[in-house]
Protein backbone atom coordinates (compact mmCIF):
# COMPACT_ATOMS: atom_id res chain seq x y z
CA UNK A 1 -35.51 -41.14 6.41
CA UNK A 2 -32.49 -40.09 8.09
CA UNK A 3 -30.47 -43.03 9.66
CA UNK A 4 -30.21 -42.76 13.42
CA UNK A 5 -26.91 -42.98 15.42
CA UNK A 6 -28.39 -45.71 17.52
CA UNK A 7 -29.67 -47.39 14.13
CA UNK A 8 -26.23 -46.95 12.46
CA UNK A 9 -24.04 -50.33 11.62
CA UNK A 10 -20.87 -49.60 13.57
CA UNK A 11 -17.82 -50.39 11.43
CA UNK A 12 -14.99 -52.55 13.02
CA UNK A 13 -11.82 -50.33 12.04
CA UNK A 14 -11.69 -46.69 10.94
CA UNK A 15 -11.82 -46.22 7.35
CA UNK A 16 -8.62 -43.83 6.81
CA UNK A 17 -6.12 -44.91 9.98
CA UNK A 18 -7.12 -48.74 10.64
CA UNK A 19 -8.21 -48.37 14.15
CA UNK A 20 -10.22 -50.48 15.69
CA UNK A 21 -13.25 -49.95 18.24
CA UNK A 22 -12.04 -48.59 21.40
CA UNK A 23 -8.95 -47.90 20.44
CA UNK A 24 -7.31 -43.95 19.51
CA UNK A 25 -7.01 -43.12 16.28
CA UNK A 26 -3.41 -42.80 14.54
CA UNK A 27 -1.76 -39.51 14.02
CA UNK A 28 -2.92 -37.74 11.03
CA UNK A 29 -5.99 -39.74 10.56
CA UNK A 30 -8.60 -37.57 8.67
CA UNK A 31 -11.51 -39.46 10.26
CA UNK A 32 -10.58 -38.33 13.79
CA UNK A 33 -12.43 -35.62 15.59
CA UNK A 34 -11.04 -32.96 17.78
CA UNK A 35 -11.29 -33.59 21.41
CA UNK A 36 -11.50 -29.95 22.23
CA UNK A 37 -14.10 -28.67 19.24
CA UNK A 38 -15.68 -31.50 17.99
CA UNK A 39 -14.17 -30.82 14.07
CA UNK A 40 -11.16 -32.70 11.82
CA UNK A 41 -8.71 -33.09 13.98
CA UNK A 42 -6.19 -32.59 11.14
CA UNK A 43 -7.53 -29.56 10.26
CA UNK A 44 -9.58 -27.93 13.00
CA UNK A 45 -6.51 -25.45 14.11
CA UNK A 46 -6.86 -26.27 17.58
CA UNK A 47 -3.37 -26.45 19.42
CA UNK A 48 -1.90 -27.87 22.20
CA UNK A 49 -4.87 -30.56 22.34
CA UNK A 50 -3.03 -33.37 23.75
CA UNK A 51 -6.40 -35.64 24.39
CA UNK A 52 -6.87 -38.15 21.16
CA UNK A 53 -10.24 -39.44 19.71
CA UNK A 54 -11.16 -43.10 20.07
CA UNK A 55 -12.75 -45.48 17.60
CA UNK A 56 -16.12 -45.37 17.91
CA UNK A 57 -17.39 -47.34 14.80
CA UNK A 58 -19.05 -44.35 13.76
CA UNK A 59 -17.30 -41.84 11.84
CA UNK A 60 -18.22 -37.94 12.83
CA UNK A 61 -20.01 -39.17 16.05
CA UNK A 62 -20.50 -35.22 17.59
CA UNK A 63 -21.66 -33.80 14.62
CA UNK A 64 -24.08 -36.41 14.03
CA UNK A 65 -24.97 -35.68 17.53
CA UNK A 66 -25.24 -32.28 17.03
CA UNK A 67 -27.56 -32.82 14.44
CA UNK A 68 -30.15 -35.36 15.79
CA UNK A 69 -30.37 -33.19 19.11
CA UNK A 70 -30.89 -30.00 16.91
CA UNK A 71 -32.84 -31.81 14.50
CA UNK A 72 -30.79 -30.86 11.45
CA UNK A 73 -31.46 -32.52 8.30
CA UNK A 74 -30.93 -31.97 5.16
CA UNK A 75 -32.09 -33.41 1.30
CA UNK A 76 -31.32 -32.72 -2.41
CA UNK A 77 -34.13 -31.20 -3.72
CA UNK A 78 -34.66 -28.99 -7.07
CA UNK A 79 -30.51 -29.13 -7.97
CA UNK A 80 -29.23 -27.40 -4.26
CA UNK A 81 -29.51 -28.57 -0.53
CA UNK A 82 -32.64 -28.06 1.53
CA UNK A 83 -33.55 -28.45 4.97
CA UNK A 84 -35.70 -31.32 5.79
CA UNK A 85 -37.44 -33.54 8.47
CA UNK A 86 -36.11 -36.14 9.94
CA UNK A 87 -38.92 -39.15 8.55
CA UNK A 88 -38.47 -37.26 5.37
CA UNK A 89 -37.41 -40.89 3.18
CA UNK A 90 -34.60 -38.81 1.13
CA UNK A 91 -33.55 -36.78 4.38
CA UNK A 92 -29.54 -37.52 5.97
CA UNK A 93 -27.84 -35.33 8.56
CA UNK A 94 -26.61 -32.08 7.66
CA UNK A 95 -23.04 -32.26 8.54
CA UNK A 96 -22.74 -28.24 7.11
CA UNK A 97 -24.88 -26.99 9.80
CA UNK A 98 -23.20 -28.96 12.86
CA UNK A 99 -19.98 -28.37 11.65
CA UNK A 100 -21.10 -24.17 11.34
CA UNK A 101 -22.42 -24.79 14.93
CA UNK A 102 -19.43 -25.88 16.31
CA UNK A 103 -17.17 -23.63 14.56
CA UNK A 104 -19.47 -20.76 16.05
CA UNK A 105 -19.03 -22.32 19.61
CA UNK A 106 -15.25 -22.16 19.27
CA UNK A 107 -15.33 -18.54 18.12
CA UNK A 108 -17.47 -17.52 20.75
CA UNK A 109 -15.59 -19.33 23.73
């Protein structure tokens, strides 16, 4: 079964820039999400996006977001990637999907 946001273990610093909770990520950090489209900051292609992430404990916050309020889940199954539910015991978020989602919403204004 897919592990919750609100069941998650926060972490106390951010795995790639040192951060702690709270507190903006440093530049170049390649666990910091965009502000503007919700993607890698480092390589989302977003300019002029003064606004920086914070530490939330959590790393990918919107997409996991994304994908618990449009139940999108995803499992290994058969040697490729399948959809899944939710209480499936092998199921995790699908990260693909949100990050196709918001990738669509910045195309599309």
């Amino acid at each position: 079964m897919a592990i919750l946001i609100k069941d998650m273990k926060k972490r106390e610093y951010c795995h790639d820039c040192g951060t702690s909770i709270g507190l903006e990520h440093a530049d170049g950090c390649d666990n910091e999400a965009c502000t503007e489209c919700g993607l890698q900051k480092i390589s989302c292609g977003c300019e002029g996006v003064d606004s920086r992430e914070r530490w939330s404990g959590i790393p990918r916050m919107r997409m996991l977001q994304i994908c618990e309020e449009q139940d999108l889940y995803t499992k290994w199954s058969d040697g490729g990637w399948v959809s899944a539910d939710r209480d499936d015991p092998e199921s995790m978020h699908d990260l693909n999907r949100a990050a196709s989602i918001l990738m669509n919403r910045m195309a599309n204004g």
